[in-house]
PDB file of N, CA and C in Angstrom:
ATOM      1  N   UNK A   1      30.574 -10.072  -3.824  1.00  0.00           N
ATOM      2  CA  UNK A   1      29.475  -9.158  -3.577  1.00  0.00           C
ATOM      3  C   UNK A   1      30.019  -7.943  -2.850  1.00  0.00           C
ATOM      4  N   UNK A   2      29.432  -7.143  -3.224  1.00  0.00           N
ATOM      5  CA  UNK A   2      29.869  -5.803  -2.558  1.00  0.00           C
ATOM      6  C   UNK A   2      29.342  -4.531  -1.958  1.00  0.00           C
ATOM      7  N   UNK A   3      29.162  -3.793  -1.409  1.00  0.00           N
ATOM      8  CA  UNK A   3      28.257  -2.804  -0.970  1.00  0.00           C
ATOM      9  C   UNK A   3      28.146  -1.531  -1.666  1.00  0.00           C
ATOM     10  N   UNK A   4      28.424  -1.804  -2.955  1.00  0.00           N
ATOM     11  CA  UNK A   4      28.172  -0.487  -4.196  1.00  0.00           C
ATOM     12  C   UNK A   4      26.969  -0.689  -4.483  1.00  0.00           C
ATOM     13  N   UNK A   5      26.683   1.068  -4.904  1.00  0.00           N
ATOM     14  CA  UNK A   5      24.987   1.124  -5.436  1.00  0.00           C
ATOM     15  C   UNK A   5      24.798   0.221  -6.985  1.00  0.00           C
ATOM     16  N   UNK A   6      23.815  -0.268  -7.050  1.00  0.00           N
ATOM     17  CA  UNK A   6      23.647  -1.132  -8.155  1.00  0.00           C
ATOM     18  C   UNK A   6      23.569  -0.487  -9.181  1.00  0.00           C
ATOM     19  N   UNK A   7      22.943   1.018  -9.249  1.00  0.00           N
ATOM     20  CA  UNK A   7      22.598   1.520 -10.087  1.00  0.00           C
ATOM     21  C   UNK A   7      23.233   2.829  -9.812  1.00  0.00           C
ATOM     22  N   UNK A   8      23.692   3.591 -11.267  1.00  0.00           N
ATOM     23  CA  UNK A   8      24.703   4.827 -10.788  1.00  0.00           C
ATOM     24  C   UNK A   8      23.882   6.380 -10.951  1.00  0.00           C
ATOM     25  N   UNK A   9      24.218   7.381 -10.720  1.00  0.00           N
ATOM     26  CA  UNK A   9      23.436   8.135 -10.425  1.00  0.00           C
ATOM     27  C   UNK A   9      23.688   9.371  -9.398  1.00  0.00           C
ATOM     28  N   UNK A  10      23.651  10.260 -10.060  1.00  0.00           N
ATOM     29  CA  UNK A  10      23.797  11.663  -8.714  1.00  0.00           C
ATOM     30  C   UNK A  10      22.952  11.801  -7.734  1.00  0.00           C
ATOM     31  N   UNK A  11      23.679  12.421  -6.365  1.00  0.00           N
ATOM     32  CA  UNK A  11      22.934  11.303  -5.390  1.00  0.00           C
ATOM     33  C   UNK A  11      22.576  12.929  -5.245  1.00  0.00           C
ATOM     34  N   UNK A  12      22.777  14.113  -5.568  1.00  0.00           N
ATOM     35  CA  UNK A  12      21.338  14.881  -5.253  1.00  0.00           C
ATOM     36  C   UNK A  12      20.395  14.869  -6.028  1.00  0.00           C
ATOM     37  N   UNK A  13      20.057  14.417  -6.940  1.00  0.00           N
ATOM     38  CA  UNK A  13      18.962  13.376  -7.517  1.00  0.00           C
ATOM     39  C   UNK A  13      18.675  12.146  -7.352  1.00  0.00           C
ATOM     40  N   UNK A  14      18.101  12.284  -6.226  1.00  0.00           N
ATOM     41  CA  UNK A  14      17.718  10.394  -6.252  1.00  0.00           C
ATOM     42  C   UNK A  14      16.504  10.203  -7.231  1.00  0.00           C
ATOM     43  N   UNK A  15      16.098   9.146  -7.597  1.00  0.00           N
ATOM     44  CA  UNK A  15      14.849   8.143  -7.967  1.00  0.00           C
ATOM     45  C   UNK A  15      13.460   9.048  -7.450  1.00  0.00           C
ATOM     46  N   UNK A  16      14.002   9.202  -5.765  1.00  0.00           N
ATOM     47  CA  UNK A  16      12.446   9.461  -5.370  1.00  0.00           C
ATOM     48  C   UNK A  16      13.003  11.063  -4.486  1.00  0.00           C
ATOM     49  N   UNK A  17      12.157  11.972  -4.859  1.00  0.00           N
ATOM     50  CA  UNK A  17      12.568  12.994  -3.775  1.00  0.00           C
ATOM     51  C   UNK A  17      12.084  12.935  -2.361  1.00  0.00           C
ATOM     52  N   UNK A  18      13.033  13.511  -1.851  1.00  0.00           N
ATOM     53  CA  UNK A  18      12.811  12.576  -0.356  1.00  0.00           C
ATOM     54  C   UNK A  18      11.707  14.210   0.269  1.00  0.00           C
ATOM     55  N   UNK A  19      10.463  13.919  -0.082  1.00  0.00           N
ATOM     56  CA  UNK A  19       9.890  14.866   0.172  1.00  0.00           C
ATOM     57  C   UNK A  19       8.319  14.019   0.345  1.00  0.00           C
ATOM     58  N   UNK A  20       7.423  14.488   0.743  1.00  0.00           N
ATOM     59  CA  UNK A  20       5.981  13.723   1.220  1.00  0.00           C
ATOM     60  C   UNK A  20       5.553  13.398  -0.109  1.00  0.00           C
ATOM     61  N   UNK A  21       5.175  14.663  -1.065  1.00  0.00           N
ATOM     62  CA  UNK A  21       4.888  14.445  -2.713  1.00  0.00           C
ATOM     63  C   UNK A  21       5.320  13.484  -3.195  1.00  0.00           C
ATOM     64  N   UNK A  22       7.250  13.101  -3.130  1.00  0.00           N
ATOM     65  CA  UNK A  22       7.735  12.612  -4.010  1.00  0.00           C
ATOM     66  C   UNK A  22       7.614  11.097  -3.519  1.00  0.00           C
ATOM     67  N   UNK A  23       7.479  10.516  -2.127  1.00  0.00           N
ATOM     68  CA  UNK A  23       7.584   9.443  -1.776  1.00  0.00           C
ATOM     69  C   UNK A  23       5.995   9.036  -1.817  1.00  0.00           C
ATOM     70  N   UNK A  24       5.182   9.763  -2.113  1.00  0.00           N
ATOM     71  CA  UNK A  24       3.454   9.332  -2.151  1.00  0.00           C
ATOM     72  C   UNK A  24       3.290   9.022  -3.234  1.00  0.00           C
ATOM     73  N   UNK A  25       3.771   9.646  -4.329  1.00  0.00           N
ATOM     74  CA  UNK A  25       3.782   9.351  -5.770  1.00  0.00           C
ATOM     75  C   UNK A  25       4.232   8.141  -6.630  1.00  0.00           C
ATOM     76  N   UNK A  26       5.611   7.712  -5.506  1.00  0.00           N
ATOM     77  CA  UNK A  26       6.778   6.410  -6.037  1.00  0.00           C
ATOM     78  C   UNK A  26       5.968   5.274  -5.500  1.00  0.00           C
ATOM     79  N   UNK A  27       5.020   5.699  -4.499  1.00  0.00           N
ATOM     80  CA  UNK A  27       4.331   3.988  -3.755  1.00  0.00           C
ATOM     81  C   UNK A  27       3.670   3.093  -4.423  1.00  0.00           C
ATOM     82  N   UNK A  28       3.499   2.152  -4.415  1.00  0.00           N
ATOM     83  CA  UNK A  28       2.650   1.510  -5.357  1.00  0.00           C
ATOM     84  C   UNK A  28       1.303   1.259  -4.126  1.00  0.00           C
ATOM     85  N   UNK A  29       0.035   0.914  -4.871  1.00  0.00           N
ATOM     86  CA  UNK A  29      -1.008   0.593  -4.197  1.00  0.00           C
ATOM     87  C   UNK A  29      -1.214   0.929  -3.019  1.00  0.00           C
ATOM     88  N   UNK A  30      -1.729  -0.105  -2.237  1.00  0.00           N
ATOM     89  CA  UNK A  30      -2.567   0.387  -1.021  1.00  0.00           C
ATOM     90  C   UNK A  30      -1.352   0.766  -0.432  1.00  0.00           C
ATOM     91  N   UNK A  31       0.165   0.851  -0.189  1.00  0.00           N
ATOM     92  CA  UNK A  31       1.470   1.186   0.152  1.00  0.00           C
ATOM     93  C   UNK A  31       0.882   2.926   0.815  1.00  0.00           C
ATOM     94  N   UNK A  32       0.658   3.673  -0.300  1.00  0.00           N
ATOM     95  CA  UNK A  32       0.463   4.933  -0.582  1.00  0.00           C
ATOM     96  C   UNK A  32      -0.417   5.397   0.699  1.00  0.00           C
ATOM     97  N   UNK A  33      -1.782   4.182   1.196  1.00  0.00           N
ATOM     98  CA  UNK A  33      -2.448   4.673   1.666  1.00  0.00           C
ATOM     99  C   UNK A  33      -2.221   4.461   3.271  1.00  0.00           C
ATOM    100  N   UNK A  34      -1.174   3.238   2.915  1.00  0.00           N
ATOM    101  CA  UNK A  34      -0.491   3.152   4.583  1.00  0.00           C
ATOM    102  C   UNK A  34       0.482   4.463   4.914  1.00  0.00           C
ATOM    103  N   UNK A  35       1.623   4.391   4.338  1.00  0.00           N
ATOM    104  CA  UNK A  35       2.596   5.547   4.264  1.00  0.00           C
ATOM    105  C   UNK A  35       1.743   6.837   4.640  1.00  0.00           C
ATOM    106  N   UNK A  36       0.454   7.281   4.345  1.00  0.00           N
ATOM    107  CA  UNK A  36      -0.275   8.437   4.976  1.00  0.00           C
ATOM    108  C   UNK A  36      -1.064   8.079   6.002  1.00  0.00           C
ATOM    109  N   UNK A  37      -1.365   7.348   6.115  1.00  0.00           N
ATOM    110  CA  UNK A  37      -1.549   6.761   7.520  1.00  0.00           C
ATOM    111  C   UNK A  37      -0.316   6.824   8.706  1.00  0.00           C
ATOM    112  N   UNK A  38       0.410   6.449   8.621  1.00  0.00           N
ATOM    113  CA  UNK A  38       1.748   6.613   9.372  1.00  0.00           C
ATOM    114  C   UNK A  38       2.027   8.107   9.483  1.00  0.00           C
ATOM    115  N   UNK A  39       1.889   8.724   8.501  1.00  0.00           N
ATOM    116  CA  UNK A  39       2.399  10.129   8.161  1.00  0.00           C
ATOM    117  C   UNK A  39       1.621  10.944   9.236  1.00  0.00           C
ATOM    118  N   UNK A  40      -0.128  10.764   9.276  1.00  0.00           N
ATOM    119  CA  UNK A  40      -0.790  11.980   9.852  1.00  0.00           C
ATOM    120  C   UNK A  40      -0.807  11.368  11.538  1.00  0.00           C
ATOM    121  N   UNK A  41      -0.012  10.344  11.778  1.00  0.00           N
ATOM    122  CA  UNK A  41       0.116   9.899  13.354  1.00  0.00           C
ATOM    123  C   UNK A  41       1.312  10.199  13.914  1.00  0.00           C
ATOM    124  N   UNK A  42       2.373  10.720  13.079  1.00  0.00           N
ATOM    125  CA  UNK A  42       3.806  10.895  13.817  1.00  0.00           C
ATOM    126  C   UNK A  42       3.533  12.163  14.235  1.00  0.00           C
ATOM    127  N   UNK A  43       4.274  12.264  15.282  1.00  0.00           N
ATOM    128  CA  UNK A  43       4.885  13.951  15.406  1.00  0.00           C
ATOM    129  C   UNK A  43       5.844  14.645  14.913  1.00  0.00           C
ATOM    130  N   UNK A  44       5.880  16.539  14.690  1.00  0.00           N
ATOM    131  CA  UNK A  44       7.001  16.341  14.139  1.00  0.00           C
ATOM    132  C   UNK A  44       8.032  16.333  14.953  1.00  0.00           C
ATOM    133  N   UNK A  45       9.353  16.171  14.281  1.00  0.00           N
ATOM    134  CA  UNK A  45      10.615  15.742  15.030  1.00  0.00           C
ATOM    135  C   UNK A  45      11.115  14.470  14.846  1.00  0.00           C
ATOM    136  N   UNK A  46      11.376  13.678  15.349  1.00  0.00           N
ATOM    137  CA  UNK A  46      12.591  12.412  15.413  1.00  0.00           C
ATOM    138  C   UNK A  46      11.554  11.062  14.891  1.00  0.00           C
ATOM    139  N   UNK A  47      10.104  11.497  15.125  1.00  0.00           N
ATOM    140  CA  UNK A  47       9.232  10.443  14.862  1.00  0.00           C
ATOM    141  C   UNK A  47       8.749  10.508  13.323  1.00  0.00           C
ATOM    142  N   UNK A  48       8.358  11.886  12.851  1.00  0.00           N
ATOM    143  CA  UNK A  48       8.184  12.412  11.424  1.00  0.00           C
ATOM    144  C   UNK A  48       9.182  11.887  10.691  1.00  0.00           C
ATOM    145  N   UNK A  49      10.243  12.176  10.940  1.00  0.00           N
ATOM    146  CA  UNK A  49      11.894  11.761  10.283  1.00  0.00           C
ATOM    147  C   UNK A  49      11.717  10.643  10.016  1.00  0.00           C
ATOM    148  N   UNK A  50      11.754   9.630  10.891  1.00  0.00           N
ATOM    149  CA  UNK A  50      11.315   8.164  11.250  1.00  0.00           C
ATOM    150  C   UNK A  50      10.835   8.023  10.161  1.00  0.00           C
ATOM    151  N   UNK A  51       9.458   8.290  10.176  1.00  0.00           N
ATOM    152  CA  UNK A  51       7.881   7.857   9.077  1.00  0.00           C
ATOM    153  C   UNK A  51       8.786   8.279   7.727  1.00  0.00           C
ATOM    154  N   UNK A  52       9.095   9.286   7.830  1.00  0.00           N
ATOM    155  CA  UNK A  52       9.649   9.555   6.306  1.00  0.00           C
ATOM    156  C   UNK A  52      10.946   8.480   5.755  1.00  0.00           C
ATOM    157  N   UNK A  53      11.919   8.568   6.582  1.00  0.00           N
ATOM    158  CA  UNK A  53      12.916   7.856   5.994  1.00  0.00           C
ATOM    159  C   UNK A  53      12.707   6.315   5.696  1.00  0.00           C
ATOM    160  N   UNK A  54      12.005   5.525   6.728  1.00  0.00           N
ATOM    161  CA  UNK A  54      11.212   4.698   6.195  1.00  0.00           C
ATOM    162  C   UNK A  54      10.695   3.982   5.026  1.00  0.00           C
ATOM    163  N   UNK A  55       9.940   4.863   4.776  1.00  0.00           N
ATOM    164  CA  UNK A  55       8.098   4.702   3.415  1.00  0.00           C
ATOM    165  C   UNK A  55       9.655   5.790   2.129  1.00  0.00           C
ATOM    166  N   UNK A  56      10.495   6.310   2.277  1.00  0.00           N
ATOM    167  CA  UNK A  56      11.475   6.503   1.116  1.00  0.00           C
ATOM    168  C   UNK A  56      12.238   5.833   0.691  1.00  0.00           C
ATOM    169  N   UNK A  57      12.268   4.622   1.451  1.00  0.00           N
ATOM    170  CA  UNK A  57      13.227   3.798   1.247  1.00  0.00           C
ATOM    171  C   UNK A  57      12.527   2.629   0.336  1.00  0.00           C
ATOM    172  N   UNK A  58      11.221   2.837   1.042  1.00  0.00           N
ATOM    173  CA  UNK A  58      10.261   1.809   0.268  1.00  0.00           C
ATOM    174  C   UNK A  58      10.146   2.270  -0.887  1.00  0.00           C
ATOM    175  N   UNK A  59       9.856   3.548  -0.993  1.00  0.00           N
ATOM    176  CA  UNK A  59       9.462   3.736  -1.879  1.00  0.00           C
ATOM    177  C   UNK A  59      10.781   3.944  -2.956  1.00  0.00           C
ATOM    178  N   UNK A  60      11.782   4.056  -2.978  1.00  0.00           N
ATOM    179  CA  UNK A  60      13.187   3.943  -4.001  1.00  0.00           C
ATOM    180  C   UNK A  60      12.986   2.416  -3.928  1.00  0.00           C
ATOM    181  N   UNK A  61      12.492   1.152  -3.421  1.00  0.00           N
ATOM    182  CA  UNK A  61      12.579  -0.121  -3.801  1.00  0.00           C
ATOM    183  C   UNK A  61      11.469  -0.279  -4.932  1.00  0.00           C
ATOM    184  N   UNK A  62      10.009   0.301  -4.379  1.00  0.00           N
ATOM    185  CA  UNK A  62       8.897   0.516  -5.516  1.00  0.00           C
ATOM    186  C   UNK A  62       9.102   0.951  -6.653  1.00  0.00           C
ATOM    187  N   UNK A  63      10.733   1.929  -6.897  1.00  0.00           N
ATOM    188  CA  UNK A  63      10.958   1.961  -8.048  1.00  0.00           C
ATOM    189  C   UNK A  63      12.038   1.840  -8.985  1.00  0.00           C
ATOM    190  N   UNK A  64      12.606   1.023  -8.248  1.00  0.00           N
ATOM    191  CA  UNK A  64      13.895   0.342  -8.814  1.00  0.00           C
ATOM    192  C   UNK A  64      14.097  -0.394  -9.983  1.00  0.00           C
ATOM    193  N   UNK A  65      14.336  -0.480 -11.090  1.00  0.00           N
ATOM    194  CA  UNK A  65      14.464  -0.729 -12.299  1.00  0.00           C
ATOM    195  C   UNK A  65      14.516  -2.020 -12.222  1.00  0.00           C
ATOM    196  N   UNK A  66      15.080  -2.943 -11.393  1.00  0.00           N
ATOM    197  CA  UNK A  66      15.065  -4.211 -11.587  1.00  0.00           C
ATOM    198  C   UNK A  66      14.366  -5.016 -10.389  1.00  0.00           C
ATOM    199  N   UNK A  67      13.426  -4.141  -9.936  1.00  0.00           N
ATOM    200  CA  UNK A  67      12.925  -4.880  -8.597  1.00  0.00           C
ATOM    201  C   UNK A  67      12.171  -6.260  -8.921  1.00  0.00           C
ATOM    202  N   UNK A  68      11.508  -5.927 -10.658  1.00  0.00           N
ATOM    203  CA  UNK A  68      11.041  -7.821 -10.686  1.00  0.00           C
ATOM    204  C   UNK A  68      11.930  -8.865 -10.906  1.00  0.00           C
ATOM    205  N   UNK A  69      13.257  -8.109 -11.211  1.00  0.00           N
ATOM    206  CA  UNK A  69      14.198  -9.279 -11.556  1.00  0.00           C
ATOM    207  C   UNK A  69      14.688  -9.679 -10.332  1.00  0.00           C
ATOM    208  N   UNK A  70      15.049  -8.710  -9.283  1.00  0.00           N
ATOM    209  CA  UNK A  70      16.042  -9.289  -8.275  1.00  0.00           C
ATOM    210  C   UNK A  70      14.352 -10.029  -7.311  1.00  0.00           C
ATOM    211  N   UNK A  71      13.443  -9.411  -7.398  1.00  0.00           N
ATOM    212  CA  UNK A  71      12.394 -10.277  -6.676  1.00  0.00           C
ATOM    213  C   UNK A  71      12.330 -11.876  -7.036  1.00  0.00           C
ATOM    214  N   UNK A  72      12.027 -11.882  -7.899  1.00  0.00           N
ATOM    215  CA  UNK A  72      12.096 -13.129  -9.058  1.00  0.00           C
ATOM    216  C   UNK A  72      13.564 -14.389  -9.004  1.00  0.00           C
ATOM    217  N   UNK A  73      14.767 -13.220  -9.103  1.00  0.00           N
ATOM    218  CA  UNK A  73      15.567 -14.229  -8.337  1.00  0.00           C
ATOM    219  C   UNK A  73      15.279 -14.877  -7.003  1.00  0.00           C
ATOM    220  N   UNK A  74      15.344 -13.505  -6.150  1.00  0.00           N
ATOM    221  CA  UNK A  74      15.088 -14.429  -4.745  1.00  0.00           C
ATOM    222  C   UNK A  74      14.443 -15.258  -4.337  1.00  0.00           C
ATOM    223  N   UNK A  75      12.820 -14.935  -4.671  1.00  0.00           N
ATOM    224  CA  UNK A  75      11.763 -16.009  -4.772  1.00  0.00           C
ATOM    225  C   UNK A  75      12.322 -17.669  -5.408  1.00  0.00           C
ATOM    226  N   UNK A  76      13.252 -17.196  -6.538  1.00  0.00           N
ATOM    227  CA  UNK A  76      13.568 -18.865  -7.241  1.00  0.00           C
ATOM    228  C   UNK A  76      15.224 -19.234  -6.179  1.00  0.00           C
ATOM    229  N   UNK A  77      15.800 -18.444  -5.759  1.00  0.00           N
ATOM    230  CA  UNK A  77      16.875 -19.047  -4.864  1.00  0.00           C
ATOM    231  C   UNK A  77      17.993 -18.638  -5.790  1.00  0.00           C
ATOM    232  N   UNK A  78      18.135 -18.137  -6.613  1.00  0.00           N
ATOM    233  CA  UNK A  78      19.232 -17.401  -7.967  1.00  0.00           C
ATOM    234  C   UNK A  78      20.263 -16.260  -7.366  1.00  0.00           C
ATOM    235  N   UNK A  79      19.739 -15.359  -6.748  1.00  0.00           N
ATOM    236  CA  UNK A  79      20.556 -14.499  -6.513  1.00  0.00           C
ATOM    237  C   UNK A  79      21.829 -15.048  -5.793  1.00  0.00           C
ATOM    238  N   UNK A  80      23.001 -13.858  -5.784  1.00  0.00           N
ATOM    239  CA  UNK A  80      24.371 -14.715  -5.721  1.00  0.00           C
ATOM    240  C   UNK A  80      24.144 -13.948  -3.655  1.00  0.00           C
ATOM    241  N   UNK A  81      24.973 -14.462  -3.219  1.00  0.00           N
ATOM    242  CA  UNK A  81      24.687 -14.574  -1.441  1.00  0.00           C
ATOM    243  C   UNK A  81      26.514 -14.604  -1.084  1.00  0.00           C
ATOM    244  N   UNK A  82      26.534 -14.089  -0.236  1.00  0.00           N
ATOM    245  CA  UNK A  82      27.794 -14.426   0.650  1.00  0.00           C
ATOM    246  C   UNK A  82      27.475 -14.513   1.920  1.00  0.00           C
ATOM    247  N   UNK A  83      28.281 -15.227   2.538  1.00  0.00           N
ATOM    248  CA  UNK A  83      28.371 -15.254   4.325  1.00  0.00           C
ATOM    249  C   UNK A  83      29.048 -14.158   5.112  1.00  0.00           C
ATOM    250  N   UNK A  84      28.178 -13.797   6.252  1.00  0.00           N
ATOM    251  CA  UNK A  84      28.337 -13.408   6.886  1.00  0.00           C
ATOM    252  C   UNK A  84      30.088 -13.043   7.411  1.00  0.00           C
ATOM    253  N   UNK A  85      30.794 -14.387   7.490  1.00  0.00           N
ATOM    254  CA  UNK A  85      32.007 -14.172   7.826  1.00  0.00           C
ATOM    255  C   UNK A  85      33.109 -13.778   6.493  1.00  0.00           C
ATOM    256  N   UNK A  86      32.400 -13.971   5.552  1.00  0.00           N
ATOM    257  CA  UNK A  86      32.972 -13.251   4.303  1.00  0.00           C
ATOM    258  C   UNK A  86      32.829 -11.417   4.295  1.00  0.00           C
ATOM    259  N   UNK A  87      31.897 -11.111   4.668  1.00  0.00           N
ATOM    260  CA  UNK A  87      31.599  -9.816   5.082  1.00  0.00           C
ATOM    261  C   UNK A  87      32.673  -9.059   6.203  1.00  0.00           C
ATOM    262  N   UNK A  88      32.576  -9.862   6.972  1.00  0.00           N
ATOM    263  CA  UNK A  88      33.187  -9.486   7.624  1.00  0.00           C
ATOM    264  C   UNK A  88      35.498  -9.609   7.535  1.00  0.00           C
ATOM    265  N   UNK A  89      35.280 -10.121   6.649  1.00  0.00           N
ATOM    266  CA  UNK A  89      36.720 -10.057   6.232  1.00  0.00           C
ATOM    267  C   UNK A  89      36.810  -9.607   5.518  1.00  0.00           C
ATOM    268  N   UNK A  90      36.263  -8.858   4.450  1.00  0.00           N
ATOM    269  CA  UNK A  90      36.180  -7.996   3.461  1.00  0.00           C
ATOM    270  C   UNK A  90      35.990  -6.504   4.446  1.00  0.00           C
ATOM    271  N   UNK A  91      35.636  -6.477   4.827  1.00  0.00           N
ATOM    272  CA  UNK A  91      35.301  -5.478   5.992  1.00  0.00           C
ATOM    273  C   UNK A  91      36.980  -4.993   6.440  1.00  0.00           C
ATOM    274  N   UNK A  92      37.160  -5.972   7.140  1.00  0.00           N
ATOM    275  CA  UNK A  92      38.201  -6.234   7.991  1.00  0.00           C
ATOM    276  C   UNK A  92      39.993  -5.403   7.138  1.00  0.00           C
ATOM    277  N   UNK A  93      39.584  -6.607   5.885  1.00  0.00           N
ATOM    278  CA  UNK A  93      40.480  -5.921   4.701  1.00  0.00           C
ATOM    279  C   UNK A  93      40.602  -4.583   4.451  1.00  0.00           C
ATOM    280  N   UNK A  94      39.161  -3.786   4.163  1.00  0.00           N
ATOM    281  CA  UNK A  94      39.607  -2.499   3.645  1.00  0.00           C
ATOM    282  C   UNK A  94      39.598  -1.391   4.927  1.00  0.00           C
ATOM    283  N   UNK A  95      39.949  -1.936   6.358  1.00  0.00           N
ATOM    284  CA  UNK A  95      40.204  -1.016   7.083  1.00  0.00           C
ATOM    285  C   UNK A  95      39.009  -1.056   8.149  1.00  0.00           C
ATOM    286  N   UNK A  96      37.931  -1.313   8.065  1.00  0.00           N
ATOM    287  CA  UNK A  96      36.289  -1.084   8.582  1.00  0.00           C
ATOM    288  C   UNK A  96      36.294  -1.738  10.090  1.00  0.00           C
ATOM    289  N   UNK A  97      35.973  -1.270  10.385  1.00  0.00           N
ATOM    290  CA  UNK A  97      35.781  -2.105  11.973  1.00  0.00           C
ATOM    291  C   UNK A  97      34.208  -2.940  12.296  1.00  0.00           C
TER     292      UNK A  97
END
């Protein structure tokens, strides 16, 4: 297992533009109506940032091409897993602290 993007892609094009429009649009359901909820309570600055980076992240999972498959694995116990201390020696290997 490894920490590459699953899916390839120019990363000044993401999935979702990391903009209020583009992450309100990618939400699914009542998601949409929390994410603006959160939105009109932050301030701006370090807390706005916050709310945004957040509900974008959600929202690039809301639209991930295989989110029913890898859901579907996990739910059944399928997906492939490594340990922790495997991580960390793979880590270790390519230099990473």
């Amino acid at each position: 297992m490894s920490a590459q993007p699953v899916h390839s892609g120019a990363v000044e094009h993401p999935r979702v533009p990391r903009t209020i429009g583009g992450i309100s649009s990618a939400l699914r359901g009542s998601r949409r109506a929390q994410f603006f909820a959160e939105l009109l309570e932050a301030q701006q600055g370090p807390e706005l940032d916050g709310v945004l980076s957040a509900w974008w992240g959600r929202a690039m999972l809301d639209t991930d091409p295989d989110r029913d498959r890898i859901r579907s694995g996990a739910e059944a116990g399928t997906l492939p897993t490594t340990s922790m201390d495997d991580v960390l020696r793979r880590r270790q290997q390519h230099g990473a602290r």
